[in-house]
N, C-alpha and C. Protein backbone atom coordinates (compact mmCIF):
# COMPACT_ATOMS: atom_id res chain seq x y z
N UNK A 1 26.26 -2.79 9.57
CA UNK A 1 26.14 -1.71 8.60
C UNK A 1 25.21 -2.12 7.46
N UNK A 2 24.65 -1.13 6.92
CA UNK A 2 23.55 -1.23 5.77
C UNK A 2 23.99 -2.07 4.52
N UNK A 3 24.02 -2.58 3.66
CA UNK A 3 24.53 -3.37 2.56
C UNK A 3 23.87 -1.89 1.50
N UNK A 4 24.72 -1.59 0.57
CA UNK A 4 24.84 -0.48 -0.54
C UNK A 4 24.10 -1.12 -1.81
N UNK A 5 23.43 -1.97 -1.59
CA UNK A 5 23.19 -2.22 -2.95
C UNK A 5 21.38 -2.45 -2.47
N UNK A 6 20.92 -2.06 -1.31
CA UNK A 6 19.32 -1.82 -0.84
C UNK A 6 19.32 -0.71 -0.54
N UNK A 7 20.35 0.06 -0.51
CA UNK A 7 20.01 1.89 -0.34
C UNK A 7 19.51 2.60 -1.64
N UNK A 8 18.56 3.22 -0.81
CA UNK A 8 17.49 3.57 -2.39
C UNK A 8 17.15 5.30 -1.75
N UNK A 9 17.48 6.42 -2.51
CA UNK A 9 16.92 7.61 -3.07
C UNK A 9 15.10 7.69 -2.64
N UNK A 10 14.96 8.33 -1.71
CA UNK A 10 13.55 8.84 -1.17
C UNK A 10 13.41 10.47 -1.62
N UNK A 11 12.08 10.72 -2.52
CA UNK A 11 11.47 11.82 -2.60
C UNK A 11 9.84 12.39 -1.83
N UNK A 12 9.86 13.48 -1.66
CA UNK A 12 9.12 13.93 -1.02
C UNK A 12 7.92 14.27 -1.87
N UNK A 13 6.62 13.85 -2.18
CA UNK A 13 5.80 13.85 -3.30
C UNK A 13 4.79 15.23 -3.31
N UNK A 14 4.66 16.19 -2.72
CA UNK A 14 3.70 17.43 -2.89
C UNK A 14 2.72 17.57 -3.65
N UNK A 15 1.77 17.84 -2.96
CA UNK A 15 0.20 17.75 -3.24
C UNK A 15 0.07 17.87 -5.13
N UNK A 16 -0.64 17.05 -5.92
CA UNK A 16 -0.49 17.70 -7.48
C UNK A 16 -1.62 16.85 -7.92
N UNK A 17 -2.22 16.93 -8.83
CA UNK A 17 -2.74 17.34 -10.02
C UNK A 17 -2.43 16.33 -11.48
N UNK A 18 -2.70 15.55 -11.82
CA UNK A 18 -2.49 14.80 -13.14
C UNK A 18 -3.99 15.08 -13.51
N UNK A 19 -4.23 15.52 -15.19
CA UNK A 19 -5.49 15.72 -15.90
C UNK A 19 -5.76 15.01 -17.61
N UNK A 20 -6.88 15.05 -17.42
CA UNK A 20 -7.26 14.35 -19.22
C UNK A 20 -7.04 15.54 -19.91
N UNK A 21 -7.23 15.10 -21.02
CA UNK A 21 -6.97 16.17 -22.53
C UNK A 21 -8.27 17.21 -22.18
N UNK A 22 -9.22 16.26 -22.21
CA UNK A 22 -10.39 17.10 -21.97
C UNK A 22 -10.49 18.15 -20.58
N UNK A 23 -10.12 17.72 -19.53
CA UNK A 23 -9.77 18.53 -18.69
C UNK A 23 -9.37 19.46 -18.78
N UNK A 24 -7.82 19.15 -19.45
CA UNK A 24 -6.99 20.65 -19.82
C UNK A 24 -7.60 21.91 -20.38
N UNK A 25 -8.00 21.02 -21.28
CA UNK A 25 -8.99 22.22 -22.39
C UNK A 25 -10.10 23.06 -21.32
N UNK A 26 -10.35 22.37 -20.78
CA UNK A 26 -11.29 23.08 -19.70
C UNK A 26 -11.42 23.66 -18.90
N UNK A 27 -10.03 23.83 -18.33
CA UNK A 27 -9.19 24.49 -16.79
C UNK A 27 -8.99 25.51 -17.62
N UNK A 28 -7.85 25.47 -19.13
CA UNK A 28 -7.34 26.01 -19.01
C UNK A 28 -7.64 26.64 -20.63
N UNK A 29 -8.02 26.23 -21.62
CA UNK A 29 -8.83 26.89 -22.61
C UNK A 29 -8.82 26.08 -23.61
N UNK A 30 -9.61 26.04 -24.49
CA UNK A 30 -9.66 24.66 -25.97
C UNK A 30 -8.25 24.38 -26.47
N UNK A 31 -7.87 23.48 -26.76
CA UNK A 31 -6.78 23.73 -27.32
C UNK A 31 -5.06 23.63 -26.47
N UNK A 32 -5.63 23.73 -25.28
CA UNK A 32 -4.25 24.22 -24.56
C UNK A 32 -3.64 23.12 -24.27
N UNK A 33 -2.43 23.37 -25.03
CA UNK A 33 -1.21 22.60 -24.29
C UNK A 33 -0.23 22.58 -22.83
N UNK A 34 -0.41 21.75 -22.39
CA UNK A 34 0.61 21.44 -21.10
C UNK A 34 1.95 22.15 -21.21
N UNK A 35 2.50 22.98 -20.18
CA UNK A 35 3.89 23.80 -20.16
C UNK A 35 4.50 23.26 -19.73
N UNK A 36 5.64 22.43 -20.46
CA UNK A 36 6.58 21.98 -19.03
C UNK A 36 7.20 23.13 -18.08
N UNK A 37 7.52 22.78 -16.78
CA UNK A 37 8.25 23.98 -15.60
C UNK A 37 9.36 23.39 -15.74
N UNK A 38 9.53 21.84 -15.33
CA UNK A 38 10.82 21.28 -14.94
C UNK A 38 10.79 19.70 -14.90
N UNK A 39 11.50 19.33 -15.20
CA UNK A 39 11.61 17.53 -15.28
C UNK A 39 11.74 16.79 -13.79
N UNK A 40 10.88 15.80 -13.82
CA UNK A 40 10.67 15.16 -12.24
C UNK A 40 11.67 13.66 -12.78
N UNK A 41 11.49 12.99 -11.49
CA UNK A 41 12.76 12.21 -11.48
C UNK A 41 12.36 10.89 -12.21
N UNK A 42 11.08 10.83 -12.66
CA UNK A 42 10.90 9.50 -14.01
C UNK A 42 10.79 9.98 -15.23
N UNK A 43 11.75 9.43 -15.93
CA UNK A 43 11.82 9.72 -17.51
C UNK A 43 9.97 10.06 -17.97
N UNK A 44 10.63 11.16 -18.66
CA UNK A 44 9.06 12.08 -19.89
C UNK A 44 7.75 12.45 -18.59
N UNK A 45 8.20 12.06 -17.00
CA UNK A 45 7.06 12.98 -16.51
C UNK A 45 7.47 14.39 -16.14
N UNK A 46 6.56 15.46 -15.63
CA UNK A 46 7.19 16.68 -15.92
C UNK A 46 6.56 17.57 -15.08
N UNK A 47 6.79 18.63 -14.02
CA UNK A 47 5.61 19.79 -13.57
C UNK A 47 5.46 20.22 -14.78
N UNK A 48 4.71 21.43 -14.47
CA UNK A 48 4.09 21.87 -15.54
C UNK A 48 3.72 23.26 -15.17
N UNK A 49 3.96 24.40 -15.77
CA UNK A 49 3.52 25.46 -15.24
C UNK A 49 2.12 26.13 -14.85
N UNK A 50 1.57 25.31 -15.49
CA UNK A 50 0.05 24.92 -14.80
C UNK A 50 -0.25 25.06 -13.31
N UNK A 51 -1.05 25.55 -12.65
CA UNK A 51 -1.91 25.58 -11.82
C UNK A 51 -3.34 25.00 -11.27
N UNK A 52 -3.50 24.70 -10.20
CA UNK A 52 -4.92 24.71 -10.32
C UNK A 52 -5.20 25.00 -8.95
N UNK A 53 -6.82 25.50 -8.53
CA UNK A 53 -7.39 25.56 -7.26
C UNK A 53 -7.96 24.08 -6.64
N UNK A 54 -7.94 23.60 -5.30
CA UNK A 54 -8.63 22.48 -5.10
C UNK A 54 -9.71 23.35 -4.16
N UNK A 55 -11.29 22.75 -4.48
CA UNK A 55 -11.79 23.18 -3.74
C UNK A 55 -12.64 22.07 -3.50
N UNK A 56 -12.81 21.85 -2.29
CA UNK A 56 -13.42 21.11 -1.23
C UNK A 56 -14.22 21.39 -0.34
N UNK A 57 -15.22 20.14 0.17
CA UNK A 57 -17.09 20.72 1.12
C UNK A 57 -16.49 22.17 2.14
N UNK A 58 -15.24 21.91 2.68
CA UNK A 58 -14.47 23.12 4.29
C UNK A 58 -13.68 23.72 3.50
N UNK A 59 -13.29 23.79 2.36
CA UNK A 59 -12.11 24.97 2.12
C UNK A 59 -11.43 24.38 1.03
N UNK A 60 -9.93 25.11 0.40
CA UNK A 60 -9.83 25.15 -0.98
C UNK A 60 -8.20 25.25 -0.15
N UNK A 61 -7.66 24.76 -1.91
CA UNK A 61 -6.21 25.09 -1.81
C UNK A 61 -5.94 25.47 -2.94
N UNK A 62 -5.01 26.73 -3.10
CA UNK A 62 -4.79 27.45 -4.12
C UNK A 62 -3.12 26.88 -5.08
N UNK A 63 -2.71 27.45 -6.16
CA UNK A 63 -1.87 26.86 -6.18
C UNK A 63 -1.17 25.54 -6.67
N UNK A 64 -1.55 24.64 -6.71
CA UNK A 64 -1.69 23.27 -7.25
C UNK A 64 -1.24 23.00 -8.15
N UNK A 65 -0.09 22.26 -8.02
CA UNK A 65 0.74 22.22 -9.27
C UNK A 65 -0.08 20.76 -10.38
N UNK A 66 0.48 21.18 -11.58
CA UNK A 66 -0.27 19.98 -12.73
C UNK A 66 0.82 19.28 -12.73
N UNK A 67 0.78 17.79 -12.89
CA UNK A 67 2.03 17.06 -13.59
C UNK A 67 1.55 16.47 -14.93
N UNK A 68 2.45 16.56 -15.89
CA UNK A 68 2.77 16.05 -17.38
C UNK A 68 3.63 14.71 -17.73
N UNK A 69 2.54 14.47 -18.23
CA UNK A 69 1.90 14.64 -19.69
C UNK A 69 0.79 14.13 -19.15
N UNK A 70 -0.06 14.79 -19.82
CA UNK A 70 -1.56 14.08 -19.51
C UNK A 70 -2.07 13.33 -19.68
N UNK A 71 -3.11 12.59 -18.97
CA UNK A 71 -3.28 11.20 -18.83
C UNK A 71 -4.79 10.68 -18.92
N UNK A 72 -5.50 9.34 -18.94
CA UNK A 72 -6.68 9.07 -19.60
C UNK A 72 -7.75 9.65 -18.67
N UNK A 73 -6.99 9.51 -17.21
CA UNK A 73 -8.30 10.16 -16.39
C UNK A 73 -7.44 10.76 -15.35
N UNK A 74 -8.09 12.17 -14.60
CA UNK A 74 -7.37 13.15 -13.85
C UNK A 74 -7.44 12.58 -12.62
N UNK A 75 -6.47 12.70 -12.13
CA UNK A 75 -6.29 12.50 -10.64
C UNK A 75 -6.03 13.19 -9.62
N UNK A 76 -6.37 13.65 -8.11
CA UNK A 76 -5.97 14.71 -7.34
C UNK A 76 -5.14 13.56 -6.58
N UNK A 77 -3.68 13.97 -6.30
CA UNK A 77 -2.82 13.02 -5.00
C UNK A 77 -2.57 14.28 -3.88
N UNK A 78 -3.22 13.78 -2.73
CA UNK A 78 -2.55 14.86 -1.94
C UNK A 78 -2.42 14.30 -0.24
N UNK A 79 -1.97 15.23 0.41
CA UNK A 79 -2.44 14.33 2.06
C UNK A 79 -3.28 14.39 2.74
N UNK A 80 -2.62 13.38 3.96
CA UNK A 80 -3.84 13.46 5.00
C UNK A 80 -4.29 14.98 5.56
N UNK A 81 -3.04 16.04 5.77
CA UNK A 81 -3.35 17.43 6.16
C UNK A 81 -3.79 17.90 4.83
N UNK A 82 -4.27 17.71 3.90
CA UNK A 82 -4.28 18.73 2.59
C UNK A 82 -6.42 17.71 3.25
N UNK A 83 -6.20 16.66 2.89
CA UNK A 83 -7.93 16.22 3.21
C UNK A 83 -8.60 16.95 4.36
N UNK A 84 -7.75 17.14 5.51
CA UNK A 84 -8.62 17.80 6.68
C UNK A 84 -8.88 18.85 6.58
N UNK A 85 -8.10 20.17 5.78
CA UNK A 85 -8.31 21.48 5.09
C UNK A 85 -9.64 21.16 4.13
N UNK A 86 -9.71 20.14 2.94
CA UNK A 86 -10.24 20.33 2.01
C UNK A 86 -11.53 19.69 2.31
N UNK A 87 -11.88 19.08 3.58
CA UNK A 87 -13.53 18.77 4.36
C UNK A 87 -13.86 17.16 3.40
N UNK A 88 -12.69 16.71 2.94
CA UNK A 88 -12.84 15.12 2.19
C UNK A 88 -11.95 14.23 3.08
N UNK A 89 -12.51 12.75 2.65
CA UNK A 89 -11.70 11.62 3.04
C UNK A 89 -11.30 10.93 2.24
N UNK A 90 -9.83 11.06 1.82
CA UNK A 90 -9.51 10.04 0.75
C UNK A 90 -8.64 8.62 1.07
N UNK A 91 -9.05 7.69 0.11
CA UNK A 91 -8.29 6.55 0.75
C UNK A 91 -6.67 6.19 0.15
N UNK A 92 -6.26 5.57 1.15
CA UNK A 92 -4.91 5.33 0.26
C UNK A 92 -4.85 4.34 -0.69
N UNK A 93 -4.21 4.69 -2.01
CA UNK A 93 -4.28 3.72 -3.36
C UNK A 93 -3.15 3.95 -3.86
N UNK A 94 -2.85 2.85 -4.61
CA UNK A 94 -1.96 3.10 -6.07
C UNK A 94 -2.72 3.92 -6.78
N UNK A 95 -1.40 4.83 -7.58
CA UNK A 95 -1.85 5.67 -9.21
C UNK A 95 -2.78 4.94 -9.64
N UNK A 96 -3.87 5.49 -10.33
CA UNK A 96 -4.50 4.91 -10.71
C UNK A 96 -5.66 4.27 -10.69
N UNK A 97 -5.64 3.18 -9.48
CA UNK A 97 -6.93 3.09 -8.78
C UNK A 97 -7.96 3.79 -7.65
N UNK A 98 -8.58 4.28 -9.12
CA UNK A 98 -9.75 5.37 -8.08
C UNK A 98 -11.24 5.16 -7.70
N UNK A 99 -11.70 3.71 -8.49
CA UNK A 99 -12.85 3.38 -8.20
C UNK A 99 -12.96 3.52 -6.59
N UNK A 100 -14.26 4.25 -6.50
CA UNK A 100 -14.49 4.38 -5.09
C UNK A 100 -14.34 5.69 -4.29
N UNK A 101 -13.44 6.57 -4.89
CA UNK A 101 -13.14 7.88 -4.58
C UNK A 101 -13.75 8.87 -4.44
N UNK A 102 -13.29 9.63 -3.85
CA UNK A 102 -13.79 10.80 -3.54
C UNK A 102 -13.32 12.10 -4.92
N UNK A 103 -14.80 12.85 -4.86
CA UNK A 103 -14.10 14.25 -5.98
C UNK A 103 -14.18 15.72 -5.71
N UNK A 104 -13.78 16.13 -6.32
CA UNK A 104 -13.55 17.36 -5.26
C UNK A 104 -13.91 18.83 -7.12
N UNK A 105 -13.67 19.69 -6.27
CA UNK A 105 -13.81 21.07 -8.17
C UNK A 105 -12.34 21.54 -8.34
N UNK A 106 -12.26 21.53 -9.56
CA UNK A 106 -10.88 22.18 -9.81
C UNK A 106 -10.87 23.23 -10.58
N UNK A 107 -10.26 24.05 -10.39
CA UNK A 107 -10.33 25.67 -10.99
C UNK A 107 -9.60 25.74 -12.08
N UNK A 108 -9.12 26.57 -12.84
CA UNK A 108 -8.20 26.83 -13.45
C UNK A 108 -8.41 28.28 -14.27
N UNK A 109 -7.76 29.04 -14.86
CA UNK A 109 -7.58 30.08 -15.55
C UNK A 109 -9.03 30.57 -16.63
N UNK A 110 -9.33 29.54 -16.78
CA UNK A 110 -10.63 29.24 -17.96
C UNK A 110 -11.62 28.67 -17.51
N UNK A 111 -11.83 28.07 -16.64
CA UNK A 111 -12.97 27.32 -16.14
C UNK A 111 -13.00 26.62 -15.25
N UNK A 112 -13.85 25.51 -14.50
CA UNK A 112 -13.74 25.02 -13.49
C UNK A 112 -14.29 22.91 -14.07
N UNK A 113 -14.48 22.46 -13.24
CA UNK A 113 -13.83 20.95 -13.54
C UNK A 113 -14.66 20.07 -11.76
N UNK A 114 -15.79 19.89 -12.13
CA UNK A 114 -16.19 18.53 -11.02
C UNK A 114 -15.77 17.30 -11.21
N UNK A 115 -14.75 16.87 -10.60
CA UNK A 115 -14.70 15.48 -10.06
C UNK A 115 -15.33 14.87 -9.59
N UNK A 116 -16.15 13.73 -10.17
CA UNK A 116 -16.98 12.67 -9.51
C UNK A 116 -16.23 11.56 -8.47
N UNK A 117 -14.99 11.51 -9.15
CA UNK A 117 -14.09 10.91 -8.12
C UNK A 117 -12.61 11.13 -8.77
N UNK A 118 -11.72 10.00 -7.86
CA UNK A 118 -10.66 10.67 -8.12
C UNK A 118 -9.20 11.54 -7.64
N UNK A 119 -9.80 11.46 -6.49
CA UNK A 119 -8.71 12.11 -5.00
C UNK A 119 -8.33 10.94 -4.53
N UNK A 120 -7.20 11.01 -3.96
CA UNK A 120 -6.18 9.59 -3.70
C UNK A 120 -5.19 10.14 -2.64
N UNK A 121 -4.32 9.31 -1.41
CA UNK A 121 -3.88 9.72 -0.57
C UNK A 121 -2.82 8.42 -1.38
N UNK A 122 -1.65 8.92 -2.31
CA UNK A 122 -0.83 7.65 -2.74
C UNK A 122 -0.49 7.19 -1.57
N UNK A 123 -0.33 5.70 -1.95
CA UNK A 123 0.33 4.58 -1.41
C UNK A 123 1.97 4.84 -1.92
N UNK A 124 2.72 5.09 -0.33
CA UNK A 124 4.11 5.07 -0.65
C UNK A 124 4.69 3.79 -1.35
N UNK A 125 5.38 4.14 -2.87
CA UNK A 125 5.88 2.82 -3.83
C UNK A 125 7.09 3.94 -3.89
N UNK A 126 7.79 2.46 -4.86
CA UNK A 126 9.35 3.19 -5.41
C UNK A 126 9.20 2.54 -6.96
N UNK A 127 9.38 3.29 -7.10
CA UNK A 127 9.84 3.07 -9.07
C UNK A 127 11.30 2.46 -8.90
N UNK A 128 11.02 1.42 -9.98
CA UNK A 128 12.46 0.91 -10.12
C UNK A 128 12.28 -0.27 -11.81
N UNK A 129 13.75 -0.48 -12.04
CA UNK A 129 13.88 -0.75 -13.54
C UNK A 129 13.97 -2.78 -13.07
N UNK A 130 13.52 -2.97 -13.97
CA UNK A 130 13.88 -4.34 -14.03
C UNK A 130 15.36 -5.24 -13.25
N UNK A 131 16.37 -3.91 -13.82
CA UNK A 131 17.26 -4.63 -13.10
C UNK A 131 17.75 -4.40 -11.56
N UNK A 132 16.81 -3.26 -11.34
CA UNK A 132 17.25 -2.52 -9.67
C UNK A 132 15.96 -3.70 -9.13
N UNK A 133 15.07 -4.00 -9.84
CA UNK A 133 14.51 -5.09 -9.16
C UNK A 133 14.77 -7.02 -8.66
N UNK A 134 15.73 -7.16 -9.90
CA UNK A 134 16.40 -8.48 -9.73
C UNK A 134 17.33 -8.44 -8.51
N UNK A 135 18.03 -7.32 -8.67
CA UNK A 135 19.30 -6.54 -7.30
C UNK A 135 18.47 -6.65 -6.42
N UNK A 136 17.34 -6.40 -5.65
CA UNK A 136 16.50 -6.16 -4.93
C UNK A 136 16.14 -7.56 -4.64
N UNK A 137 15.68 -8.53 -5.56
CA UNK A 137 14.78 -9.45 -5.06
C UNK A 137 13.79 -9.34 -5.16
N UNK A 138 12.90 -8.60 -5.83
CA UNK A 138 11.66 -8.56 -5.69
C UNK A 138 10.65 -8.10 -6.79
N UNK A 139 9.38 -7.72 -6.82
CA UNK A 139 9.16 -7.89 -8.20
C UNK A 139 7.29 -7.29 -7.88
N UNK A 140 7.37 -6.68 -9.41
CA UNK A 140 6.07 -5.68 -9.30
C UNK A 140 4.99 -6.10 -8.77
N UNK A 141 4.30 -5.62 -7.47
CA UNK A 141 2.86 -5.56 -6.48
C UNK A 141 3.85 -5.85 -5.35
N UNK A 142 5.09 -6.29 -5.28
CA UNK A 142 5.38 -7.06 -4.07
C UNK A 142 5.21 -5.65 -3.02
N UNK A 143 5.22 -5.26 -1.36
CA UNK A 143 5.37 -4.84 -0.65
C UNK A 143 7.02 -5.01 0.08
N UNK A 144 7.65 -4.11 0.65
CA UNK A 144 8.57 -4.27 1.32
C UNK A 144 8.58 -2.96 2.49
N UNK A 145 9.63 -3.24 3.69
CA UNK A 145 9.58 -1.99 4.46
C UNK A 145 11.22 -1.17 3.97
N UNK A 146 11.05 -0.01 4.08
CA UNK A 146 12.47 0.63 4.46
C UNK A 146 12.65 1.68 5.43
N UNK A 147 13.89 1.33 5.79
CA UNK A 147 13.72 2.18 7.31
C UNK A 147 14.69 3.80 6.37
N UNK A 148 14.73 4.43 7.37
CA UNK A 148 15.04 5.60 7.16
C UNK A 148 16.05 6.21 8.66
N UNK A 149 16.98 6.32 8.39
CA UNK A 149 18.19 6.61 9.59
C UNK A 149 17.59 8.55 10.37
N UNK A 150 18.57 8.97 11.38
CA UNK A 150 18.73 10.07 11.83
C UNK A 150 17.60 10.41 13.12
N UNK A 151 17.74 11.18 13.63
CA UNK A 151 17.17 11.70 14.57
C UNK A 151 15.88 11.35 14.71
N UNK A 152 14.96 11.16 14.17
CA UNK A 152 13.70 10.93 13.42
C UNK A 152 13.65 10.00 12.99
N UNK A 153 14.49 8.53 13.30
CA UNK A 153 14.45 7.51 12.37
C UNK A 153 12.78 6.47 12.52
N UNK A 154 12.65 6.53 11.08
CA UNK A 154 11.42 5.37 10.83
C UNK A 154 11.51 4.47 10.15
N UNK A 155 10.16 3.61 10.04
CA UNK A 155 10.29 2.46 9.16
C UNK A 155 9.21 2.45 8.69
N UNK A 156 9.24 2.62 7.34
CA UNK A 156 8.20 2.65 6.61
C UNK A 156 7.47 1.27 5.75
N UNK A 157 6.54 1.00 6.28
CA UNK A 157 5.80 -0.08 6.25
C UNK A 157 4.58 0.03 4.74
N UNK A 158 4.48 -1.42 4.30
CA UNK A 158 3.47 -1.54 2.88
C UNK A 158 4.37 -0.68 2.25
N UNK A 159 5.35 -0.48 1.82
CA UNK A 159 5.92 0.41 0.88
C UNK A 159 5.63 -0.45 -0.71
N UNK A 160 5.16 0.10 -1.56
CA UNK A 160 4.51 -0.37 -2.96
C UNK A 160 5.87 -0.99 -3.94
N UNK A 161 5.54 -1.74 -4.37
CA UNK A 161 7.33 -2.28 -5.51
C UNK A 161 6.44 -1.82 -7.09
N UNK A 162 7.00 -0.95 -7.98
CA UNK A 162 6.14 -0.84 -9.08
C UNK A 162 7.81 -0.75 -10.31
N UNK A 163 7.61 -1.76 -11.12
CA UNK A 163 8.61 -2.27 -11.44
C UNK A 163 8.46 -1.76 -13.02
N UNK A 164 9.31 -0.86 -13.98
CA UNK A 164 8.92 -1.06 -15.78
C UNK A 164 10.92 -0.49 -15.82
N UNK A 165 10.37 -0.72 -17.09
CA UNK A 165 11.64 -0.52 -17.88
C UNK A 165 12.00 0.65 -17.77
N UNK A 166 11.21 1.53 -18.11
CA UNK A 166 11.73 3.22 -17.98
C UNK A 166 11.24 3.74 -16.63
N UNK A 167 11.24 3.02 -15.75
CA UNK A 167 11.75 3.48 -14.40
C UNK A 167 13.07 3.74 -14.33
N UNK A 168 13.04 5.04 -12.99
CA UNK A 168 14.50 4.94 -12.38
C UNK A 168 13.92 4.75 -10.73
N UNK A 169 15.61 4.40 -10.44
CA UNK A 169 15.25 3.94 -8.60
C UNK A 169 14.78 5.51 -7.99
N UNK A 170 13.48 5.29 -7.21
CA UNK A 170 13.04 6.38 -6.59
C UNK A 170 11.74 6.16 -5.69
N UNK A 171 11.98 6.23 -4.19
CA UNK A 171 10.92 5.97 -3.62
C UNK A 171 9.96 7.47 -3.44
N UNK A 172 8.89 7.46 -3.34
CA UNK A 172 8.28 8.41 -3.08
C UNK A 172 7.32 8.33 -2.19
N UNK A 173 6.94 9.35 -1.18
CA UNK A 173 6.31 9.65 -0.05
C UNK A 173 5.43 10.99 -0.02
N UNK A 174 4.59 11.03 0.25
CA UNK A 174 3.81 12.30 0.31
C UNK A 174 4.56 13.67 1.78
N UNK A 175 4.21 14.34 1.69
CA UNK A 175 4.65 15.71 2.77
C UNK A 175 4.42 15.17 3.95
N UNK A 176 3.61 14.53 4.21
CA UNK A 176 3.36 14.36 5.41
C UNK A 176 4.45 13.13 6.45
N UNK A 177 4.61 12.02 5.36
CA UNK A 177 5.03 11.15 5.38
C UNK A 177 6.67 11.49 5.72
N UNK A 178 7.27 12.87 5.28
CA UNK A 178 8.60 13.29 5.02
C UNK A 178 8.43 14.00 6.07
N UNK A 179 8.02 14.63 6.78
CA UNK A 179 7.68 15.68 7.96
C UNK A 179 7.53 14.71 9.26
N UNK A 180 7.32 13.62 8.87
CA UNK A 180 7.28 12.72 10.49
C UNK A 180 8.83 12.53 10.66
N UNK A 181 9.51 12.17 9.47
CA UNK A 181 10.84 11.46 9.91
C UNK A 181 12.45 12.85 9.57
N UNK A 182 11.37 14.13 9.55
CA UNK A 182 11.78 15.27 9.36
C UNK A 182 12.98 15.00 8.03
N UNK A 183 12.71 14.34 6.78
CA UNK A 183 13.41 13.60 5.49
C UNK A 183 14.19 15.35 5.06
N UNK A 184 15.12 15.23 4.95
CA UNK A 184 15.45 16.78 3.85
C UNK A 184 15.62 16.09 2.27
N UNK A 185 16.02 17.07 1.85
CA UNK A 185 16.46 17.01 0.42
C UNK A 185 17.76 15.79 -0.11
N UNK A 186 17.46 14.84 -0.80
CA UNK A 186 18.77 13.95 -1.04
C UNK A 186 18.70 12.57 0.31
N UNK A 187 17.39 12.87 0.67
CA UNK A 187 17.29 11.78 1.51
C UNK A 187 17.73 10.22 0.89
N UNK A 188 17.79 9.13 1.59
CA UNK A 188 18.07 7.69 1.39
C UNK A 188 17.29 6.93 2.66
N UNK A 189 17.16 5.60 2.22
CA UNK A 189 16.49 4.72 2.42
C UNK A 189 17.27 3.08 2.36
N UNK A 190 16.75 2.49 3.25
CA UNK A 190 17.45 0.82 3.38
C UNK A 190 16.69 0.09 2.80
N UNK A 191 16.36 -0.51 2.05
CA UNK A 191 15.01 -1.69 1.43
C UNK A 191 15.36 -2.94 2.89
N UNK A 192 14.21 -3.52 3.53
CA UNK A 192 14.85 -4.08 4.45
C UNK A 192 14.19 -5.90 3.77
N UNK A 193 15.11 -6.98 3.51
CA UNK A 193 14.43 -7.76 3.01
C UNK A 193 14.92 -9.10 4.25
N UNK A 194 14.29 -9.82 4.61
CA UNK A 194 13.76 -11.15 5.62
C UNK A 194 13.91 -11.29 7.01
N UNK A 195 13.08 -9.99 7.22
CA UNK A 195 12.49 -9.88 8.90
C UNK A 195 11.98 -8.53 8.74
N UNK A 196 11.40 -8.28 9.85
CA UNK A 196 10.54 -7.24 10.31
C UNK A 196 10.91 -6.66 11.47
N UNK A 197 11.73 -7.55 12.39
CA UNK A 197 12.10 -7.25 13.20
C UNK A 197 13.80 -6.02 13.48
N UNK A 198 13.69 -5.07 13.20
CA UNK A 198 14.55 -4.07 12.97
C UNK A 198 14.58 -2.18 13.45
N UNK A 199 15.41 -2.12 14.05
CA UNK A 199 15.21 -0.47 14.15
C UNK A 199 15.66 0.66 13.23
N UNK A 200 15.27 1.70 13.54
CA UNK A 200 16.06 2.91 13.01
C UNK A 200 17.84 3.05 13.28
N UNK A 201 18.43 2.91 12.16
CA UNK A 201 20.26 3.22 12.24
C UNK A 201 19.92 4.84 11.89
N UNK A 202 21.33 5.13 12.77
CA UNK A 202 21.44 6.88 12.28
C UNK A 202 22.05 6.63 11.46
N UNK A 203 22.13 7.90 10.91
CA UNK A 203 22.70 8.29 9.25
C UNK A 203 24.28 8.31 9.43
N UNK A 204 24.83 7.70 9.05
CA UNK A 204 25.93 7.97 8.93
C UNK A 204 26.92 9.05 8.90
């Protein structure tokens, strides 16, 4: 049986949108402030009732949610099916690192927004606090796998360790990533630590 103290909370991450100050103002008009919609599962980040269009060399996606609070430079996270719609190739990275990227136009209510780069296919990580990391064993850049139980069971490999204080435990995965192992809502996860050698357990 699984040990309860490596079972970790998996979310499903949907295509979005993080932007600069300057951005905002630009999508969406001088001046404009970010709306919160609803609180996401790390302390002070936030949807946002914001919108935006992605448009790309083959086609566009409408819709596009913003996340808050805004940040020094905008980022598009989305998937591998959102890239084959949008006629780009993006690579997989941590938040953040975009040197090298691909950019795509972003629409908004007020204006529109070229990305020189900047589109990112995240690297599945889990947020976690200092002390869900000592519990763990392990410690910020490290990699680990976790499997995932049920009908669909996988094991998710390079999973990212990104470790701060105002983290909470939460792994996150893009749509696509949740659609292979058919994940619902309130999903969980095993952190698997010294071997590799392991299968899928059903869910209990």
């Amino acid at each position: 049986m699984s040990d309860n103290r490596f079972i970790i909370p998996i979310s499903a991450s949907a295509r979005h949108v993080h932007l600069s100050r300057a951005h905002v103002g630009a999508l969406f008009g001088a001046g404009h402030q970010l709306t919160r919609r609803s609180d996401l599962s790390q302390p002070g980040q936030f949807a946002c009732e914001e919108t935006v269009t992605l448009v790309g060399p083959k086609g566009m996606i409408e819709r596009v949610r913003v996340l808050g609070p805004e940040r020094p430079e905008s980022q598009v996270e989305i998937s591998r099916t959102d890239e084959i719609k949008l006629g780009i190739d993006a690579p997989v990275r941590a938040s953040g690192k975009t040197d090298g990227t691909p950019g795509l136009e972003l629409r908004g209510t007020s204006g529109s927004v070229v990305l020189e780069h900047g589109v990112i296919e995240a690297a599945r990580h889990i947020h976690m606090s200092p002390d869900d990391a000592a519990r763990f064993g392990v410690k910020d850049g490290d990699c680990v796998l976790v499997r995932v139980g049920g009908e669909r069971g996988i094991i998710y490999d390079d999973v990212l360790v990104r470790v701060h204080k105002d983290f909470r435990l939460d792994m996150h995965i893009d749509t696509d990533e949740a659609n292979a192992a058919d994940l619902k809502p309130g999903a969980t996860g095993t952190v698997i630590t010294g071997t590799t050698d392991v299968k899928p357990e059903p869910n209990d």
